[in-house]
N, C-alpha and C. Protein backbone atom coordinates (compact mmCIF):
# COMPACT_ATOMS: atom_id res chain seq x y z
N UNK A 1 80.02 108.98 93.20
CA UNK A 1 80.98 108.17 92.47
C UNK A 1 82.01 107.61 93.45
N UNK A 2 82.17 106.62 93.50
CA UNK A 2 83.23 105.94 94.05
C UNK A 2 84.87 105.00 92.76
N UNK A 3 85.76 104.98 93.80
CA UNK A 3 86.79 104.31 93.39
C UNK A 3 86.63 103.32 92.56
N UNK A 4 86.12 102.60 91.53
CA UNK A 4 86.09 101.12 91.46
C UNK A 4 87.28 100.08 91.50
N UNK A 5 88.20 99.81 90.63
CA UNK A 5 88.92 98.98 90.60
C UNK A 5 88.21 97.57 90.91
N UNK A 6 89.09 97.04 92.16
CA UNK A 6 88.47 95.76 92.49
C UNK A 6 87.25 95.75 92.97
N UNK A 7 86.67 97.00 93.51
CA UNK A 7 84.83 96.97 94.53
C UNK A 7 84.11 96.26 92.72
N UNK A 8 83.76 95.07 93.50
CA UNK A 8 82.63 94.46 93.19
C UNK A 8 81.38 94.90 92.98
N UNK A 9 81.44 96.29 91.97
CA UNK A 9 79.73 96.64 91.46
C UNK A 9 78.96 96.14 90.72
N UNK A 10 77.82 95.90 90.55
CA UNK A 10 77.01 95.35 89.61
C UNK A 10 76.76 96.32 88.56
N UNK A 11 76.17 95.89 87.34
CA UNK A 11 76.09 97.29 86.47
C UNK A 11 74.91 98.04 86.74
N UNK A 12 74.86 99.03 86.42
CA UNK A 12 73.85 99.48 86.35
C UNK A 12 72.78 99.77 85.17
N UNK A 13 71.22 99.91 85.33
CA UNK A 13 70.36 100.06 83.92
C UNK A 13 71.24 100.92 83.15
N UNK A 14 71.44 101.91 83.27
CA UNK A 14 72.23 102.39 81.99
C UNK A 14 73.42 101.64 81.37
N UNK A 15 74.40 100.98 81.83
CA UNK A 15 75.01 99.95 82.04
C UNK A 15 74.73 98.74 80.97
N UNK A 16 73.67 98.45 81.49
CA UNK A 16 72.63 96.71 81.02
C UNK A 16 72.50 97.41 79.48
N UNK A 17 72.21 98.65 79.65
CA UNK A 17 70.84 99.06 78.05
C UNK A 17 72.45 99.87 76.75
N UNK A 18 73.37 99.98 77.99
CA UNK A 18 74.56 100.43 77.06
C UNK A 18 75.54 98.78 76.34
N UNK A 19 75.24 98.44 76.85
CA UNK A 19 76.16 96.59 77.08
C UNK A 19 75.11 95.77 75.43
N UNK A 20 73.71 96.15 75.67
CA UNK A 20 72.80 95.47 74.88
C UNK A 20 72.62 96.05 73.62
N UNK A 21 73.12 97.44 73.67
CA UNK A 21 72.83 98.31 72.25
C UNK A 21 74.38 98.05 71.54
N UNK A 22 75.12 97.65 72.48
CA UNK A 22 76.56 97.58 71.71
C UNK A 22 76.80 96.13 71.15
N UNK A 23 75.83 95.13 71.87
CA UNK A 23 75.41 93.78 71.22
C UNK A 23 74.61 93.60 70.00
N UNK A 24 73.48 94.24 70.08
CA UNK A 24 72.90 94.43 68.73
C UNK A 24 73.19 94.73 67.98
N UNK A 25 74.09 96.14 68.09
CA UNK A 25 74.92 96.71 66.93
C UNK A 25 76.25 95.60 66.21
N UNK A 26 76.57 94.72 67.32
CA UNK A 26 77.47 93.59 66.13
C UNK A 26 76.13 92.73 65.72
N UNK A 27 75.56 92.20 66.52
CA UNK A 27 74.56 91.09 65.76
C UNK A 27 74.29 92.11 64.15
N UNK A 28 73.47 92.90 64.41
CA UNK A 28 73.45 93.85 62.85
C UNK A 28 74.17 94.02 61.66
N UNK A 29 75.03 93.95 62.34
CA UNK A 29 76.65 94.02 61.73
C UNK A 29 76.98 92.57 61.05
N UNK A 30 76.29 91.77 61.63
CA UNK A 30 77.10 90.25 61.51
C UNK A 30 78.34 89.49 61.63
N UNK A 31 78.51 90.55 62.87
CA UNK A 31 80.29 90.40 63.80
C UNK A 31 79.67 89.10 64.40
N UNK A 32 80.68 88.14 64.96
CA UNK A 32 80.46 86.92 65.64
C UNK A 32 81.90 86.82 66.72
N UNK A 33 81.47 86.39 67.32
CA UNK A 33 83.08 85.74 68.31
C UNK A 33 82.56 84.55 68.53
N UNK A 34 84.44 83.59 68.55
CA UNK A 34 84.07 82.26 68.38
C UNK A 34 83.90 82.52 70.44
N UNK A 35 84.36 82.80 71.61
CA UNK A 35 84.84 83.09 72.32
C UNK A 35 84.27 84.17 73.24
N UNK A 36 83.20 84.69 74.68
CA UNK A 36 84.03 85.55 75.23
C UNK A 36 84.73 85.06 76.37
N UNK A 37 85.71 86.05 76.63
CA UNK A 37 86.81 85.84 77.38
C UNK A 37 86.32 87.16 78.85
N UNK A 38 86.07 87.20 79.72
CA UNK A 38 85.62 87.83 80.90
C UNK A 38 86.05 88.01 82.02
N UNK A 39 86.14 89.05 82.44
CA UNK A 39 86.73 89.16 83.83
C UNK A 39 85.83 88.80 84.50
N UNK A 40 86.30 88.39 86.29
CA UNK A 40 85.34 87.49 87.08
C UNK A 40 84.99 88.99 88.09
N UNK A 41 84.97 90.01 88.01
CA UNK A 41 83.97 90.86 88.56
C UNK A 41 83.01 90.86 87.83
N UNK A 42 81.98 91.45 89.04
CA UNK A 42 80.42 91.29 88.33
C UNK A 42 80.05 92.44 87.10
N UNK A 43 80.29 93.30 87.17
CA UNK A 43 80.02 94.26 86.04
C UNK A 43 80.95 93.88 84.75
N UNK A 44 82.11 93.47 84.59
CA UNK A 44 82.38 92.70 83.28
C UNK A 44 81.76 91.61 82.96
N UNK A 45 81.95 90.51 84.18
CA UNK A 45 80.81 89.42 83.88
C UNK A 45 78.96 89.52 83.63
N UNK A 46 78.58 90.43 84.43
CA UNK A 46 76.88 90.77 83.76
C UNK A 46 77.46 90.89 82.17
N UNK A 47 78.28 92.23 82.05
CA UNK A 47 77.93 92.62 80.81
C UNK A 47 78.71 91.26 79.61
N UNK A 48 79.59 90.43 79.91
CA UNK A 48 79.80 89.22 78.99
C UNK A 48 78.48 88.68 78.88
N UNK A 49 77.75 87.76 79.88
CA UNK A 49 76.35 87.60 79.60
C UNK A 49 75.40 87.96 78.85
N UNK A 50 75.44 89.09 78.75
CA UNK A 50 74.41 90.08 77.97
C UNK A 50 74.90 89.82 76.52
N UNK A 51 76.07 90.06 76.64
CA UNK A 51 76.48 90.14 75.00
C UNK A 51 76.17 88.88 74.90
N UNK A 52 76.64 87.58 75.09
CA UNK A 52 76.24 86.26 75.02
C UNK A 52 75.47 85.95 74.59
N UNK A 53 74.10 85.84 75.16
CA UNK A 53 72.68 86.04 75.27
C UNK A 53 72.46 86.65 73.83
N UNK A 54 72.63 87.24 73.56
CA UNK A 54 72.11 88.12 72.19
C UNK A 54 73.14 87.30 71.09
N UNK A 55 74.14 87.28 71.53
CA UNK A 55 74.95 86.71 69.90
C UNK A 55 75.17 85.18 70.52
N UNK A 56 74.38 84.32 71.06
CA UNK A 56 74.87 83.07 71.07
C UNK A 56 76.16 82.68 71.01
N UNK A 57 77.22 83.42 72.45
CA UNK A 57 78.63 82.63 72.42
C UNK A 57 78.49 82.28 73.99
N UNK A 58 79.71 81.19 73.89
CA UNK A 58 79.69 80.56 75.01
C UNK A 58 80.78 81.89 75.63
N UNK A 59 81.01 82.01 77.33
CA UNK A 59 81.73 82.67 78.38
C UNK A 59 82.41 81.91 79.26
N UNK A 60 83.74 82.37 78.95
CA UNK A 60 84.59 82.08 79.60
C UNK A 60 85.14 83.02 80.73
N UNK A 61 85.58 82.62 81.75
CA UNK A 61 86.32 83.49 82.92
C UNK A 61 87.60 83.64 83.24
N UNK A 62 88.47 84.99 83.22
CA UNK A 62 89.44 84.58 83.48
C UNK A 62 90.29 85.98 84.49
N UNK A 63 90.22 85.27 85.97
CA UNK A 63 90.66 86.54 86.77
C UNK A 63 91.89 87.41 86.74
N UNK A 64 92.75 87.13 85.30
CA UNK A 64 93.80 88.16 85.32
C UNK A 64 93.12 89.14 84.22
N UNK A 65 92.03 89.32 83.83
CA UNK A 65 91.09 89.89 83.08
C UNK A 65 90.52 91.22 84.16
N UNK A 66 90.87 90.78 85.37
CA UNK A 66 89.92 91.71 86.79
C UNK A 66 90.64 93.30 86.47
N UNK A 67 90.03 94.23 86.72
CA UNK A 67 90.99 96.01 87.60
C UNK A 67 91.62 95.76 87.87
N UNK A 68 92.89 96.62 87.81
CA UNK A 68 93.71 96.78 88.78
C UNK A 68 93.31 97.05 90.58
N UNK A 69 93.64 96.28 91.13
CA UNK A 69 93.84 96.46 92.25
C UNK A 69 94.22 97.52 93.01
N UNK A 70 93.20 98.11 93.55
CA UNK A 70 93.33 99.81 94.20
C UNK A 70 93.32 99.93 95.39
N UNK A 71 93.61 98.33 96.34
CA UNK A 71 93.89 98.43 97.48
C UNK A 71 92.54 99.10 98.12
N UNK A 72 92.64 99.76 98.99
CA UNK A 72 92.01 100.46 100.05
C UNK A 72 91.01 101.45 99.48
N UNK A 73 91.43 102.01 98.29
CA UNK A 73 90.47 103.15 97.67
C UNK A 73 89.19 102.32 97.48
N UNK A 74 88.92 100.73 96.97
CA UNK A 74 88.28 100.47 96.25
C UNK A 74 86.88 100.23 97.39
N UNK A 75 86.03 101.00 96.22
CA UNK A 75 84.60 101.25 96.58
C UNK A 75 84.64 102.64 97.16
N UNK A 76 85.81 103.28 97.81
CA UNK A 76 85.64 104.62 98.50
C UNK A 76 85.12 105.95 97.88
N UNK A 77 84.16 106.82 98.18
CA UNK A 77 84.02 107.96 97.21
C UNK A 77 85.08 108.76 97.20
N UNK A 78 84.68 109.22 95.79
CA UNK A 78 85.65 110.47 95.04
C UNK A 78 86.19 111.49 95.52
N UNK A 79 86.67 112.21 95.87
CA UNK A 79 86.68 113.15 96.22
C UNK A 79 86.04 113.72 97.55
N UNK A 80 85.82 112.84 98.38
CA UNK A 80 85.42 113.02 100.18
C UNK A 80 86.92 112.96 101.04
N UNK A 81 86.75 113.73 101.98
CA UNK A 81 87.70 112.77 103.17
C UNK A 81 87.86 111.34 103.20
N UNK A 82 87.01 110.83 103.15
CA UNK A 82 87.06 109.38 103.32
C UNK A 82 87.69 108.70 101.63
N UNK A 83 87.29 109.01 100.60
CA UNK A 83 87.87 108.72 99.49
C UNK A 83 89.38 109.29 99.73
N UNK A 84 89.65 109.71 100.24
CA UNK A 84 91.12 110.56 99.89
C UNK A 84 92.13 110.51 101.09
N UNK A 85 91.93 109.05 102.16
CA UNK A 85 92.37 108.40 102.94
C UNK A 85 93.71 107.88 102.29
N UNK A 86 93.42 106.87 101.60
CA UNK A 86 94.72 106.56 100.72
C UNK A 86 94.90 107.20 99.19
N UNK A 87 95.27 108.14 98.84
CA UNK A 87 95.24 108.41 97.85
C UNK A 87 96.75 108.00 96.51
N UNK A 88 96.02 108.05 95.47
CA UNK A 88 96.61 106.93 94.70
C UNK A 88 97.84 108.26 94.37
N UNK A 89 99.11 107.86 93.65
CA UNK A 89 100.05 108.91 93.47
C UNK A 89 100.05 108.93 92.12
N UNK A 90 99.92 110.00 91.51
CA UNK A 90 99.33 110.00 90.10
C UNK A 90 100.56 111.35 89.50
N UNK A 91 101.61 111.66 90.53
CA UNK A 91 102.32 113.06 89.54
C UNK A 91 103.51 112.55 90.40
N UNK A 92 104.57 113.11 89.38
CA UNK A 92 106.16 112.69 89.34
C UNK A 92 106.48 113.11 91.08
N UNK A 93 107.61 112.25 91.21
CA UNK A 93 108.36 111.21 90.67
C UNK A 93 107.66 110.21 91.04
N UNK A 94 106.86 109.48 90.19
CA UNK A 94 106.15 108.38 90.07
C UNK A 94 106.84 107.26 89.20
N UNK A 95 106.91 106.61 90.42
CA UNK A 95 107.47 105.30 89.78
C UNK A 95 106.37 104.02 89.52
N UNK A 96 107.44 103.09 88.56
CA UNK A 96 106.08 101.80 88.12
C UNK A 96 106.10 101.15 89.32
N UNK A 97 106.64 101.14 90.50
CA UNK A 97 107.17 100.26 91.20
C UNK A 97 105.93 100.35 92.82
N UNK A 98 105.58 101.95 92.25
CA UNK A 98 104.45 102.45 93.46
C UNK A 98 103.36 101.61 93.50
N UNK A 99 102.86 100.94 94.40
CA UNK A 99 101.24 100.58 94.25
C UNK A 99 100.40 101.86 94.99
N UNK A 100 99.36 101.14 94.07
CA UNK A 100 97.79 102.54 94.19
C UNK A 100 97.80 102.67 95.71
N UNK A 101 97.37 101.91 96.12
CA UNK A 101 97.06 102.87 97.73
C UNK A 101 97.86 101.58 98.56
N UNK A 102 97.75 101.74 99.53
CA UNK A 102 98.82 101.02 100.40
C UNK A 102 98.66 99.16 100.82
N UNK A 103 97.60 98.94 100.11
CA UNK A 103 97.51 97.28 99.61
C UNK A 103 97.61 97.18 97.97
N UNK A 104 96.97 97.83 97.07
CA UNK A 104 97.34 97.85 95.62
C UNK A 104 98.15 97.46 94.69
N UNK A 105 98.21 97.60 93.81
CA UNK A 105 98.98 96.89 92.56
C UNK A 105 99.91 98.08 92.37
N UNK A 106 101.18 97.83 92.07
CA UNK A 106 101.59 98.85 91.08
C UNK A 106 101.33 98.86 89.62
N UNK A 107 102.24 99.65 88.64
CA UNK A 107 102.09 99.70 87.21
C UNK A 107 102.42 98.24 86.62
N UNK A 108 103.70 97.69 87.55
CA UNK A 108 104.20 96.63 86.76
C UNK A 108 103.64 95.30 87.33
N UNK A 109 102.80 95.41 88.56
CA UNK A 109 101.96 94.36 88.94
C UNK A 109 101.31 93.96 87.79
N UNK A 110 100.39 95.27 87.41
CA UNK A 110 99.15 95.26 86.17
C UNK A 110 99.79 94.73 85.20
N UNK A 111 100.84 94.81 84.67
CA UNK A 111 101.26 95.28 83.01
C UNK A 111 101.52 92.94 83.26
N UNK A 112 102.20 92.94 84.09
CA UNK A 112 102.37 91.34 84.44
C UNK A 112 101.11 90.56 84.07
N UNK A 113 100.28 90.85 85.07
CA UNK A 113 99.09 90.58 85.12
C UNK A 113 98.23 90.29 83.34
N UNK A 114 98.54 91.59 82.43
CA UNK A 114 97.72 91.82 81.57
C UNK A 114 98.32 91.26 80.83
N UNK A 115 100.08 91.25 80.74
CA UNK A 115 100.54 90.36 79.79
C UNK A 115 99.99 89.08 79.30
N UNK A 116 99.70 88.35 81.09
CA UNK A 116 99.55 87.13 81.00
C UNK A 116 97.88 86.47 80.57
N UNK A 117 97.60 87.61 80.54
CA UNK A 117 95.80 87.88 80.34
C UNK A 117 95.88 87.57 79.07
N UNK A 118 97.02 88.84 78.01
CA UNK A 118 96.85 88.95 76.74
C UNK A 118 97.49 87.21 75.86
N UNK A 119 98.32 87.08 76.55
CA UNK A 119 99.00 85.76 76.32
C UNK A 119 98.10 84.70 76.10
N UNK A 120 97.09 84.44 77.29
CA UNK A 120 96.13 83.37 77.84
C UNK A 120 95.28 83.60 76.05
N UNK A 121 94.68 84.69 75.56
CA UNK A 121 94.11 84.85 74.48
C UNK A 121 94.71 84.37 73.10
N UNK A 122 95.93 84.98 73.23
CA UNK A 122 96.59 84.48 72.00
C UNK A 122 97.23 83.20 71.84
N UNK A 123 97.56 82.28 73.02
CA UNK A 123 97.27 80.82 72.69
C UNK A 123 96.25 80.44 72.20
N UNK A 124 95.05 80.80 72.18
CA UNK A 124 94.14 80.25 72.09
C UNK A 124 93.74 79.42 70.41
N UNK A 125 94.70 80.36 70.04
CA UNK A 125 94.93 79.93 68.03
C UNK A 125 94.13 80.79 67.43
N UNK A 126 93.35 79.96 66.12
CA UNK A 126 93.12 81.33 65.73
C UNK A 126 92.00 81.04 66.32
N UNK A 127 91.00 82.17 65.62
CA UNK A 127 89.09 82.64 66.35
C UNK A 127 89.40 83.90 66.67
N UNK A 128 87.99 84.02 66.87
CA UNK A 128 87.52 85.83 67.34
C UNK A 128 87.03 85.60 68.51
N UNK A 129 87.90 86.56 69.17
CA UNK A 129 87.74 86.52 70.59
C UNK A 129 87.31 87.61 71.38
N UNK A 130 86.31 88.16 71.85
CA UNK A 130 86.05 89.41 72.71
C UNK A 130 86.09 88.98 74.27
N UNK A 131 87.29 90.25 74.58
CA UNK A 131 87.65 90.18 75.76
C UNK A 131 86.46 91.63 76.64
N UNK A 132 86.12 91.40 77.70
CA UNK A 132 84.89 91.85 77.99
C UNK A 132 85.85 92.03 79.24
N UNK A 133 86.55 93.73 79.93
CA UNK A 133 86.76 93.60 81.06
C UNK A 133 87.12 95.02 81.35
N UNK A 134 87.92 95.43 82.01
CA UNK A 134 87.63 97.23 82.56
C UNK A 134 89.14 97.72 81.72
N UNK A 135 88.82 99.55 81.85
CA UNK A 135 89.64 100.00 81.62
C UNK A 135 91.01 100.02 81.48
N UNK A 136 91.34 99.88 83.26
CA UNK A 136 92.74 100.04 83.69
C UNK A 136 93.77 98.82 82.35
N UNK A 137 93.07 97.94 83.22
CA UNK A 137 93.61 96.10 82.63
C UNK A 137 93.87 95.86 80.95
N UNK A 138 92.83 96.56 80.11
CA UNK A 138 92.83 97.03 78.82
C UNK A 138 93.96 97.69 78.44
N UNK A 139 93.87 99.02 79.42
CA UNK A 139 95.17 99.62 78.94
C UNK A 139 96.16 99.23 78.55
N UNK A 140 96.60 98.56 80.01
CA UNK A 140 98.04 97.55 80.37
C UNK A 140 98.35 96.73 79.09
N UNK A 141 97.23 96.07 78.69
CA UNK A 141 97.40 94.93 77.68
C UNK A 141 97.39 95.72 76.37
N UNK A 142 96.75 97.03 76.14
CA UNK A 142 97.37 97.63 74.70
C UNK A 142 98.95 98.42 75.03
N UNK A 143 99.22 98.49 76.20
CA UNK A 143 100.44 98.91 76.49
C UNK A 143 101.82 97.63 76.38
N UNK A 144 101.28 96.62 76.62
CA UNK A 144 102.36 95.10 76.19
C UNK A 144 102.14 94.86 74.55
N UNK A 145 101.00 95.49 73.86
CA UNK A 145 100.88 95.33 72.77
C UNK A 145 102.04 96.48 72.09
N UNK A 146 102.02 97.41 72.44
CA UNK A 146 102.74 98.49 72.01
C UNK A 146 103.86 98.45 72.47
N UNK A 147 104.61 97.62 73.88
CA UNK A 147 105.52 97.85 74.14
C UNK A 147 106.39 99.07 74.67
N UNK A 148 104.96 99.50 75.93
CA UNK A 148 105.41 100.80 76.00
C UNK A 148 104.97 100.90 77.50
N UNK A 149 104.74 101.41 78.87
CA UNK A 149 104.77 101.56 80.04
C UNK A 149 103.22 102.67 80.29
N UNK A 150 101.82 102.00 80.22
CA UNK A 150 101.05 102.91 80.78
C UNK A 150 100.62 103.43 82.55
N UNK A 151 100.98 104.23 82.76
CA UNK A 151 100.95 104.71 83.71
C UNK A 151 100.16 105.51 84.12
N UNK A 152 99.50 105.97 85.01
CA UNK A 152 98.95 107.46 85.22
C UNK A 152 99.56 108.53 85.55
N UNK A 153 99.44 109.53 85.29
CA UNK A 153 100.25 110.85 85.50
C UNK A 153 102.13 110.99 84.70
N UNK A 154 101.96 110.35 83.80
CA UNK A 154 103.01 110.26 83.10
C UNK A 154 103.05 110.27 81.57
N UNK A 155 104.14 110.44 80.92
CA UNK A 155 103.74 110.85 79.35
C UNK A 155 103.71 109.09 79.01
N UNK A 156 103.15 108.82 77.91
CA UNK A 156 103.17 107.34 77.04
C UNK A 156 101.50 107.61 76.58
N UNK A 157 101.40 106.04 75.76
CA UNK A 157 99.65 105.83 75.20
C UNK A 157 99.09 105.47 76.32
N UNK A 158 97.64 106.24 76.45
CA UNK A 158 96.98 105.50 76.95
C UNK A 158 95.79 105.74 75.98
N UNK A 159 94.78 104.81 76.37
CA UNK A 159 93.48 104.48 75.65
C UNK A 159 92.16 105.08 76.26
N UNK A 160 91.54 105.50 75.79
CA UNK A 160 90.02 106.11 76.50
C UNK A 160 89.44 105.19 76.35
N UNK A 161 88.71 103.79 76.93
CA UNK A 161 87.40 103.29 77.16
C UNK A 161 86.42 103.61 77.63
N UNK A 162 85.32 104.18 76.93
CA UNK A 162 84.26 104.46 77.68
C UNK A 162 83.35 103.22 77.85
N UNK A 163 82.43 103.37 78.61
CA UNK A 163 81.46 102.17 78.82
C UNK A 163 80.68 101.61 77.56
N UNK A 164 81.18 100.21 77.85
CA UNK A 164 80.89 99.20 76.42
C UNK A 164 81.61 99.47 75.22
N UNK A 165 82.48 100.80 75.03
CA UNK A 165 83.67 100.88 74.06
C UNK A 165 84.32 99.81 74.05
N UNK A 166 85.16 99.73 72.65
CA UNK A 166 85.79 98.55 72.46
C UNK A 166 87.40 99.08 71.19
N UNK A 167 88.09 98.28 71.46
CA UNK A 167 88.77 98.63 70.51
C UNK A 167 88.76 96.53 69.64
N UNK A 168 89.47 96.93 68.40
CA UNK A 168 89.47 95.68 67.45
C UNK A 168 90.71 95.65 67.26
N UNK A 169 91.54 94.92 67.35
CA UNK A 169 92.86 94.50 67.20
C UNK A 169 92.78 92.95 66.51
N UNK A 170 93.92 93.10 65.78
CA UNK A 170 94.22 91.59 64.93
C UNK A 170 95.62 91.66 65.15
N UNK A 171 96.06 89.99 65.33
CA UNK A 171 97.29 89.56 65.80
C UNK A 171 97.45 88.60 64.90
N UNK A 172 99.06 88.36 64.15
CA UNK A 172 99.16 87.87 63.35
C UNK A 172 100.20 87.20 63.54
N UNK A 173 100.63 86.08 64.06
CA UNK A 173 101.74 85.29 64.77
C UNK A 173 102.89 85.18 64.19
N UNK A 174 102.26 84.65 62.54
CA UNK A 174 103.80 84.28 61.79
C UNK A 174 104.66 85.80 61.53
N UNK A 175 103.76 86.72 61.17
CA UNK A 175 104.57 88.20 61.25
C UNK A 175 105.07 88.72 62.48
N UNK A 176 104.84 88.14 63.69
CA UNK A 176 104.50 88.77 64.99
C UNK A 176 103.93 90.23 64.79
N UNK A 177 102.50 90.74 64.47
CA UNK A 177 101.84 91.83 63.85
C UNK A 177 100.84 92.07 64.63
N UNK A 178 100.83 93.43 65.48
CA UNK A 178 99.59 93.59 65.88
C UNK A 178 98.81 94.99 64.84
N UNK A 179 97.90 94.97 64.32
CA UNK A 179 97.34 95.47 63.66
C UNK A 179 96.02 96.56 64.64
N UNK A 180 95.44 97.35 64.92
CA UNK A 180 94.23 98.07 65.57
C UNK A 180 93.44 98.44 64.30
N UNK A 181 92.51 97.62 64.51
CA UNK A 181 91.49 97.59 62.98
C UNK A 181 90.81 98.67 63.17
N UNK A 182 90.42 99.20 64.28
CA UNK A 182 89.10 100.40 64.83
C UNK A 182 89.13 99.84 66.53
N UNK A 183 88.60 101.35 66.53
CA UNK A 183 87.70 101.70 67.91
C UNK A 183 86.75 102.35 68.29
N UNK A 184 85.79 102.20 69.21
CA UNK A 184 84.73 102.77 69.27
C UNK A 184 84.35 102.99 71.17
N UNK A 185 83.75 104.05 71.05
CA UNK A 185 83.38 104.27 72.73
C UNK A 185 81.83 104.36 72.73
C-alpha cells in the first residue's frame, strides 16, 4: 500500500468491477444524473467513465475535484522507512495551517480548494449531479457543507468513503438547505 493523494494510480480490477456494480445498481434503481462532474486523476476519472458508459451521461473535469495534495508522501509506501521520510502530522498541536509533508496542502488549502469545487457544482442550477472524486476532497466539501473544520487527528465530522461509496445530498438555494438524503459504502 502506498500514500495516494496526488500519485496518479489507475484503478484497479477490483476497482473497475466495484465502480460497475455501483453503476448498475443506480441504472436498476432508475437514478439518472443530468451531469458527471470528475476529478482529473486517473482513478476518479476511469471510474467517471465507467459510470458514464453504463448510464449514458456526458463527463465533465474539474481539477479542484483532485486529493489533497500530500506533497512528498505521494505514491510512497505505508509504513516503510521510505514511506515515513516525510511524515504527515496527524496528533495535537495540529494546526489547519500545517501542510501534509513538506510540499503539501494544508487543512485550509483543501477546505479552499473544495469550497470552490462545491461552489463550481452548485452554480450549475438545478440537475443531478454526481461528483466522482476521492476521499480526502469529499470530506473537505461535506465539511464547508456543515461548516465545520475536517482535519485529521482532531475532534469534528468526518465521513468514511469507502471505494465507490457515495453519499446523496440535496441543496436547496432559496432555503439555503443542505439536506443528506443517504449514504452508502
Amino acid at each position: 500500500m502506498v500514500h495516494e493523494g496526488r500519485y496518479d494510480s489507475p484503478l484497479t480490477d477490483v476497482g473497475r468491477e466495484q465502480v460497475k456494480s455501483r453503476a448498475q445498481g443506480w441504472m436498476d434503481a432508475s437514478i439518472t444524473f443530468d451531469t458527471i462532474v470528475a476529478s482529473t486523476l486517473i482513478r476518479a476519472s476511469e471510474s467517471a467513465h465507467i459510470v458514464a458508459e453504463i448510464l449514458d451521461v456526458p463527463v465533465e473535469h474539474d481539477p479542484d475535484w483532485m486529493e489533497r495534495d500530500n506533497g512528498q508522501l505521494a505514491g510512497r509506501p505505508i509504513g516503510t522507512k521510505e514511506g515515513n521520510l516525510y511524515p504527515i502530522k496527524t496528533v495535537e498541536p495540529f494546526q489547519p495551517y500545517d501542510i501534509v509533508s513538506r510540499k503539501g496542502e494544508s487543512a485550509w488549502d483543501l477546505m479552499g480548494r473544495s469550497a470552490r469545487a462545491l461552489q463550481g457544482v452548485v452554480r450549475r442550477g438545478e440537475g443531478s449531479f454526481l461528483v466522482v472524486a476521492h476521499g480526502g476532497v469529499l470530506n473537505a466539501a461535506m465539511s464547508c457543507i456543515f461548516g465545520t473544520l475536517s482535519s485529521p487527528g482532531v475532534n469534528g465530522v468526518h465521513f468514511r468513503f469507502a471505494d465507490a461509496g457515495f453519499v446523496k445530498v440535496l441543496y436547496e438555494p432559496e432555503k439555503q438547505l443542505w439536506t443528506i438524503c443517504g449514504m452508502s459504502s
